[in-house]
N, C-alpha and C. Protein backbone atom coordinates (compact mmCIF):
# COMPACT_ATOMS: atom_id res chain seq x y z
N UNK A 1 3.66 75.67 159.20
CA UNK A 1 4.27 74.90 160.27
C UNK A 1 3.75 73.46 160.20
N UNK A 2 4.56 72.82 160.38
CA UNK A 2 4.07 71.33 159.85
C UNK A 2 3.59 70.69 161.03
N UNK A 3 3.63 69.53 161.51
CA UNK A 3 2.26 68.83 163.17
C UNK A 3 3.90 68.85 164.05
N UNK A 4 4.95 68.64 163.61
CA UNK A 4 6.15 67.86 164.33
C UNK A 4 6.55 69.10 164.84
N UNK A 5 6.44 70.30 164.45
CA UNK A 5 6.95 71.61 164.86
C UNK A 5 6.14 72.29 166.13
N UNK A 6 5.05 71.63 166.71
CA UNK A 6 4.07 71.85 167.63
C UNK A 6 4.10 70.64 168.35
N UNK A 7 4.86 69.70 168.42
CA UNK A 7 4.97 68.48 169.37
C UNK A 7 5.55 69.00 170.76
N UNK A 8 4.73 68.40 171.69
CA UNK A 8 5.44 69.02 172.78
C UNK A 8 7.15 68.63 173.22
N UNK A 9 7.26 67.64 172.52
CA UNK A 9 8.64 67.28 172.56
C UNK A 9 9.81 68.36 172.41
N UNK A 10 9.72 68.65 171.66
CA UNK A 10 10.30 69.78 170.56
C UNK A 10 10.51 70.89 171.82
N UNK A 11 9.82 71.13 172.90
CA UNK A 11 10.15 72.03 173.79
C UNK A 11 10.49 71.70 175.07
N UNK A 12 10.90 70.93 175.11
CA UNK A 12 11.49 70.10 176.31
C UNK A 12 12.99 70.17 176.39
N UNK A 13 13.93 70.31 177.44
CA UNK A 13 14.80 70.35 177.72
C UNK A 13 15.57 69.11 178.02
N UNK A 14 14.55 67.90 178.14
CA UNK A 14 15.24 66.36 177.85
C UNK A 14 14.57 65.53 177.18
N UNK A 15 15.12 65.89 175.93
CA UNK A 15 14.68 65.03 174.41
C UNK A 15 15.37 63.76 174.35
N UNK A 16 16.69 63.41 175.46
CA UNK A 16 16.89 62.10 175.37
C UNK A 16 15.91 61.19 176.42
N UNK A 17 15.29 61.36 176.89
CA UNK A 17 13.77 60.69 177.97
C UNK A 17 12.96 60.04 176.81
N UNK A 18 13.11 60.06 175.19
CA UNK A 18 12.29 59.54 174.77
C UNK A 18 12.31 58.64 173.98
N UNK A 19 14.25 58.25 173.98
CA UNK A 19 14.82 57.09 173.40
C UNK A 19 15.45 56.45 174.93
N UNK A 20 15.16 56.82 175.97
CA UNK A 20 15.57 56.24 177.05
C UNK A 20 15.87 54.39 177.36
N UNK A 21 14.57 54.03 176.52
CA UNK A 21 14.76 52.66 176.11
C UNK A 21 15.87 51.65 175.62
N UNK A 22 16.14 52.37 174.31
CA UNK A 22 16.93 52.19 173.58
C UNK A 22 18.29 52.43 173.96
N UNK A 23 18.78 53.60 174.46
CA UNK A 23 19.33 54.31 175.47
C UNK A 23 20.24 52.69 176.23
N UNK A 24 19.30 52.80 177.43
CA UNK A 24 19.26 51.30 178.03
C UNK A 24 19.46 49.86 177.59
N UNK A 25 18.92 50.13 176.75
CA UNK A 25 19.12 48.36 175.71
C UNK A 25 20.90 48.34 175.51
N UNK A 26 21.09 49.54 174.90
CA UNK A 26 22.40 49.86 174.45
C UNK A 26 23.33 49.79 175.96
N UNK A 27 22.82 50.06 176.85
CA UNK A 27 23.96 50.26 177.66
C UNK A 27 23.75 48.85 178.79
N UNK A 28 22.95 47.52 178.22
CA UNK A 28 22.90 46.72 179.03
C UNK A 28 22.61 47.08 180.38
N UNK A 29 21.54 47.46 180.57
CA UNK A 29 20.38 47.82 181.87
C UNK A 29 19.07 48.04 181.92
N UNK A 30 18.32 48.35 182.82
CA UNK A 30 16.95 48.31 182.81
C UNK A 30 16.76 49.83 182.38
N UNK A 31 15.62 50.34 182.02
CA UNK A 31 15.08 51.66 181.48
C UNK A 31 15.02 52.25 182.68
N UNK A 32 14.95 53.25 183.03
CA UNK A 32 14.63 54.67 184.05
C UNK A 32 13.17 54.64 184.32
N UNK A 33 12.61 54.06 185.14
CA UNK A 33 10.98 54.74 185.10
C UNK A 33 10.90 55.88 184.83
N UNK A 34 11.06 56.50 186.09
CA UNK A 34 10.76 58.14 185.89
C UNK A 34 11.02 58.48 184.89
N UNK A 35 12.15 58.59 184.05
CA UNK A 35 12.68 59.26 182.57
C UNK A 35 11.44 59.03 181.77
N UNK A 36 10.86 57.38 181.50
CA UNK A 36 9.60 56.99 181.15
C UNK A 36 8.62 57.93 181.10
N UNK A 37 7.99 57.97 182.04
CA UNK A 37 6.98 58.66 182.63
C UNK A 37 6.93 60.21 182.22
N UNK A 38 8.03 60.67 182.60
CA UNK A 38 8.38 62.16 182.03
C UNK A 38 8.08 61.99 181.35
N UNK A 39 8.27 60.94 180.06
CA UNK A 39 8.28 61.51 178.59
C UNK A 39 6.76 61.13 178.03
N UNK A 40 5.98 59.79 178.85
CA UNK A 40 4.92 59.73 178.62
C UNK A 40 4.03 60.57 178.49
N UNK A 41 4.14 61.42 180.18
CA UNK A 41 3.59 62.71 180.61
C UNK A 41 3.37 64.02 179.56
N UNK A 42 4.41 64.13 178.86
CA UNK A 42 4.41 64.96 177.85
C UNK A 42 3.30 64.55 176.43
N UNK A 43 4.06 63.30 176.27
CA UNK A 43 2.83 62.90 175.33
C UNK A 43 1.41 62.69 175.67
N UNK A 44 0.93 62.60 176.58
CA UNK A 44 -0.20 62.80 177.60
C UNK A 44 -1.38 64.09 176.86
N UNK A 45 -0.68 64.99 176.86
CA UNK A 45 -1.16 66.81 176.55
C UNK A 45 -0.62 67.26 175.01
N UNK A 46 -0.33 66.39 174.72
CA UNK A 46 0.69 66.57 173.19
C UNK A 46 -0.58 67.19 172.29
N UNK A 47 -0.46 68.32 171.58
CA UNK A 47 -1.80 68.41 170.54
C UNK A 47 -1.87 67.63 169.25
N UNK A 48 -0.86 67.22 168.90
CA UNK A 48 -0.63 66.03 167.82
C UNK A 48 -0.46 64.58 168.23
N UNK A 49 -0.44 64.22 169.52
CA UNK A 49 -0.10 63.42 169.49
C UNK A 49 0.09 61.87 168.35
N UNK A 50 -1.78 61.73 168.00
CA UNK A 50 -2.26 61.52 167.26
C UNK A 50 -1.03 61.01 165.72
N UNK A 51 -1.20 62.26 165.29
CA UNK A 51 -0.28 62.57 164.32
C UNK A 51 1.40 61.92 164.30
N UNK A 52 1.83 61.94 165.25
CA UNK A 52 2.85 61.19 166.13
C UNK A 52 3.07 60.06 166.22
N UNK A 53 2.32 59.25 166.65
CA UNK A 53 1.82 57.59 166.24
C UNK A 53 1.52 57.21 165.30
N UNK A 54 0.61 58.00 164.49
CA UNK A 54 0.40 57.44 162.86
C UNK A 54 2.10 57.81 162.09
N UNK A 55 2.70 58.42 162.24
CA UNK A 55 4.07 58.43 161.52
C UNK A 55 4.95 57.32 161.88
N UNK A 56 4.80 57.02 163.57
CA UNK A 56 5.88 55.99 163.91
C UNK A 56 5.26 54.34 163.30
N UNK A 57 4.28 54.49 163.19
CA UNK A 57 3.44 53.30 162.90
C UNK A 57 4.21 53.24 161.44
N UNK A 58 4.20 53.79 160.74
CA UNK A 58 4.09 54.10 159.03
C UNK A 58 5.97 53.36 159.33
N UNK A 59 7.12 53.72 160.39
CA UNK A 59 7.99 53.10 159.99
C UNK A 59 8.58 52.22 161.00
N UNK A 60 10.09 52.51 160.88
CA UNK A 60 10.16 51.18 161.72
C UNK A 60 11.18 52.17 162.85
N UNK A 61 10.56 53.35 163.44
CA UNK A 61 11.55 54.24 164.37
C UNK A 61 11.38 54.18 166.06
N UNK A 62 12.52 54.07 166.46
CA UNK A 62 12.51 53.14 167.60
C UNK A 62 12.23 54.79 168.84
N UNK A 63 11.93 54.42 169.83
CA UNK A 63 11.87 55.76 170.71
C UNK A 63 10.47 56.14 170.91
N UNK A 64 10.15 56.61 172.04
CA UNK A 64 8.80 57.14 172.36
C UNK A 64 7.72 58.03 170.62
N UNK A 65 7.01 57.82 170.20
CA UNK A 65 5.99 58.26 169.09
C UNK A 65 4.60 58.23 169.43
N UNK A 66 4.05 59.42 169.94
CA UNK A 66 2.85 59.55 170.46
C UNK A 66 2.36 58.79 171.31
N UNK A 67 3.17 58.24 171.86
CA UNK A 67 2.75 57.79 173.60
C UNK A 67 3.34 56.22 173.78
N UNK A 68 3.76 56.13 172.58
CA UNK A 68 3.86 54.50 172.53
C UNK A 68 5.68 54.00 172.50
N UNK A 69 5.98 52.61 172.83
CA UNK A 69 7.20 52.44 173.12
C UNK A 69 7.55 51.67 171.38
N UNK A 70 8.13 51.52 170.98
CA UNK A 70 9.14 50.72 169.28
C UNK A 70 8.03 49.43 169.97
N UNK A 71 8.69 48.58 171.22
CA UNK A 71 7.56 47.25 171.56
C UNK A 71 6.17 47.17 171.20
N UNK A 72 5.38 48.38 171.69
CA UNK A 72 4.29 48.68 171.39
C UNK A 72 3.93 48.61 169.89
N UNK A 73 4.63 49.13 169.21
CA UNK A 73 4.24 49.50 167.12
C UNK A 73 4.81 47.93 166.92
N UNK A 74 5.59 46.75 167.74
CA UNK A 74 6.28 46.02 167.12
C UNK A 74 7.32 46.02 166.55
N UNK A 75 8.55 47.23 166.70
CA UNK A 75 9.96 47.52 166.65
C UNK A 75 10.69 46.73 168.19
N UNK A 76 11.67 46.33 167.54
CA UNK A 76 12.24 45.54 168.31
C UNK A 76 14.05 45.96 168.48
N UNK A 77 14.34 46.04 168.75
CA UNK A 77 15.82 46.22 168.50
C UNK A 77 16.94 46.14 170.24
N UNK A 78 18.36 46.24 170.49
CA UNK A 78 18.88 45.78 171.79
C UNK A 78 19.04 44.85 171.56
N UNK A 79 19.94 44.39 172.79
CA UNK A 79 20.35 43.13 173.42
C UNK A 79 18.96 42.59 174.01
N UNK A 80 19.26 41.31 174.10
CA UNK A 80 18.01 40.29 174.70
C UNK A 80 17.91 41.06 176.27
N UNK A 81 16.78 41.23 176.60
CA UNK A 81 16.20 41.68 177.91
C UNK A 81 14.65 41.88 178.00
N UNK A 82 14.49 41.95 179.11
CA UNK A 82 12.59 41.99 179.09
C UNK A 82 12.43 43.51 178.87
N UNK A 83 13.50 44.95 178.62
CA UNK A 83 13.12 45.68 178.22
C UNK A 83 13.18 46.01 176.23
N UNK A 84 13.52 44.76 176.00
CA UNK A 84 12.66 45.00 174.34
C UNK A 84 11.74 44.92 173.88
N UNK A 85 10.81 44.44 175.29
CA UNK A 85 9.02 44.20 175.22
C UNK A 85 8.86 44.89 176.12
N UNK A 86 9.52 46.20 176.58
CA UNK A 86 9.13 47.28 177.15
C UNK A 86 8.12 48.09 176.65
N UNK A 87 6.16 48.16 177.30
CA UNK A 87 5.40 48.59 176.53
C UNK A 87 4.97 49.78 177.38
N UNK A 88 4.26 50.57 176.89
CA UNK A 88 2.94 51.71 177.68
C UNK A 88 2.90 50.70 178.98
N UNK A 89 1.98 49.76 178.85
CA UNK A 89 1.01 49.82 179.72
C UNK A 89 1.70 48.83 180.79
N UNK A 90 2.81 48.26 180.50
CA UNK A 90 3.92 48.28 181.51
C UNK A 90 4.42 49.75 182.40
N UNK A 91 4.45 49.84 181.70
CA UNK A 91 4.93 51.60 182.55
C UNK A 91 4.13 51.89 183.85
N UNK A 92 2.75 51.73 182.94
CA UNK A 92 1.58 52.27 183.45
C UNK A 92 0.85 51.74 185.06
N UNK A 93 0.92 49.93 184.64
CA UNK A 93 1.13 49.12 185.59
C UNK A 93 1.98 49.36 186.82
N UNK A 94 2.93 49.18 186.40
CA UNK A 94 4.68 49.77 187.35
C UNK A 94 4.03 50.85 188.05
N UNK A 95 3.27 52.05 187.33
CA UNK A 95 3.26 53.30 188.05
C UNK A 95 2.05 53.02 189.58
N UNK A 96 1.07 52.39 188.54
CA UNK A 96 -0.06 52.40 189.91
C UNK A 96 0.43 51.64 190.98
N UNK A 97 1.90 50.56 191.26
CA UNK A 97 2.07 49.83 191.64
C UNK A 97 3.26 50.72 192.95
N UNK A 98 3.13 51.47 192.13
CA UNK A 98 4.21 52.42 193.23
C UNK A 98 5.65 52.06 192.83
N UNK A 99 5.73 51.91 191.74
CA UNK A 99 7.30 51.40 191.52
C UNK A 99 8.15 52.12 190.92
């Protein structure tokens, strides 16, 4: 069984929460917190996570990869908006902020 076959992703019932970004870019609007968060949350407890980030790092794949946003690794892609520098610790911010 290879690390990607034990991602907690992989057992989730909303696997689109983790291109939600992109998602958004595409549809000219802001990202979903919550959808965010969900999918953070998962990567949170992930047992690979690890493993997850070193792959997205290695290319240029846009969508949540071990906890991190395409902004985060430096993938860029969408229409001009402040969510193509949509990062983690934006999220993260937003969250303690009650938003």
């Amino acid at each position: 069984m290879s690390w990607d076959d034990r991602a907690a992703c992989r057992r989730t019932a909303r696997p689109e929460a983790f291109f939600e970004v992109e998602e958004a870019a595409d549809d000219d609007r802001a990202p979903d917190p919550d959808t965010l968060r969900f999918a953070l949350s998962l990567c949170e407890s992930c047992p690979v996570r690890a493993a997850c980030e070193e792959r997205a790092r290695g290319s240029r794949s846009t969508g949540i990869w071990g906890g991190t946003f395409a902004a985060d690794r430096g993938v860029t892609y969408g229409t001009p908006g402040w969510w193509k520098k949509f990062t983690v610790s934006r999220v993260i911010e937003d969250a303690a902020q009650g938003l």
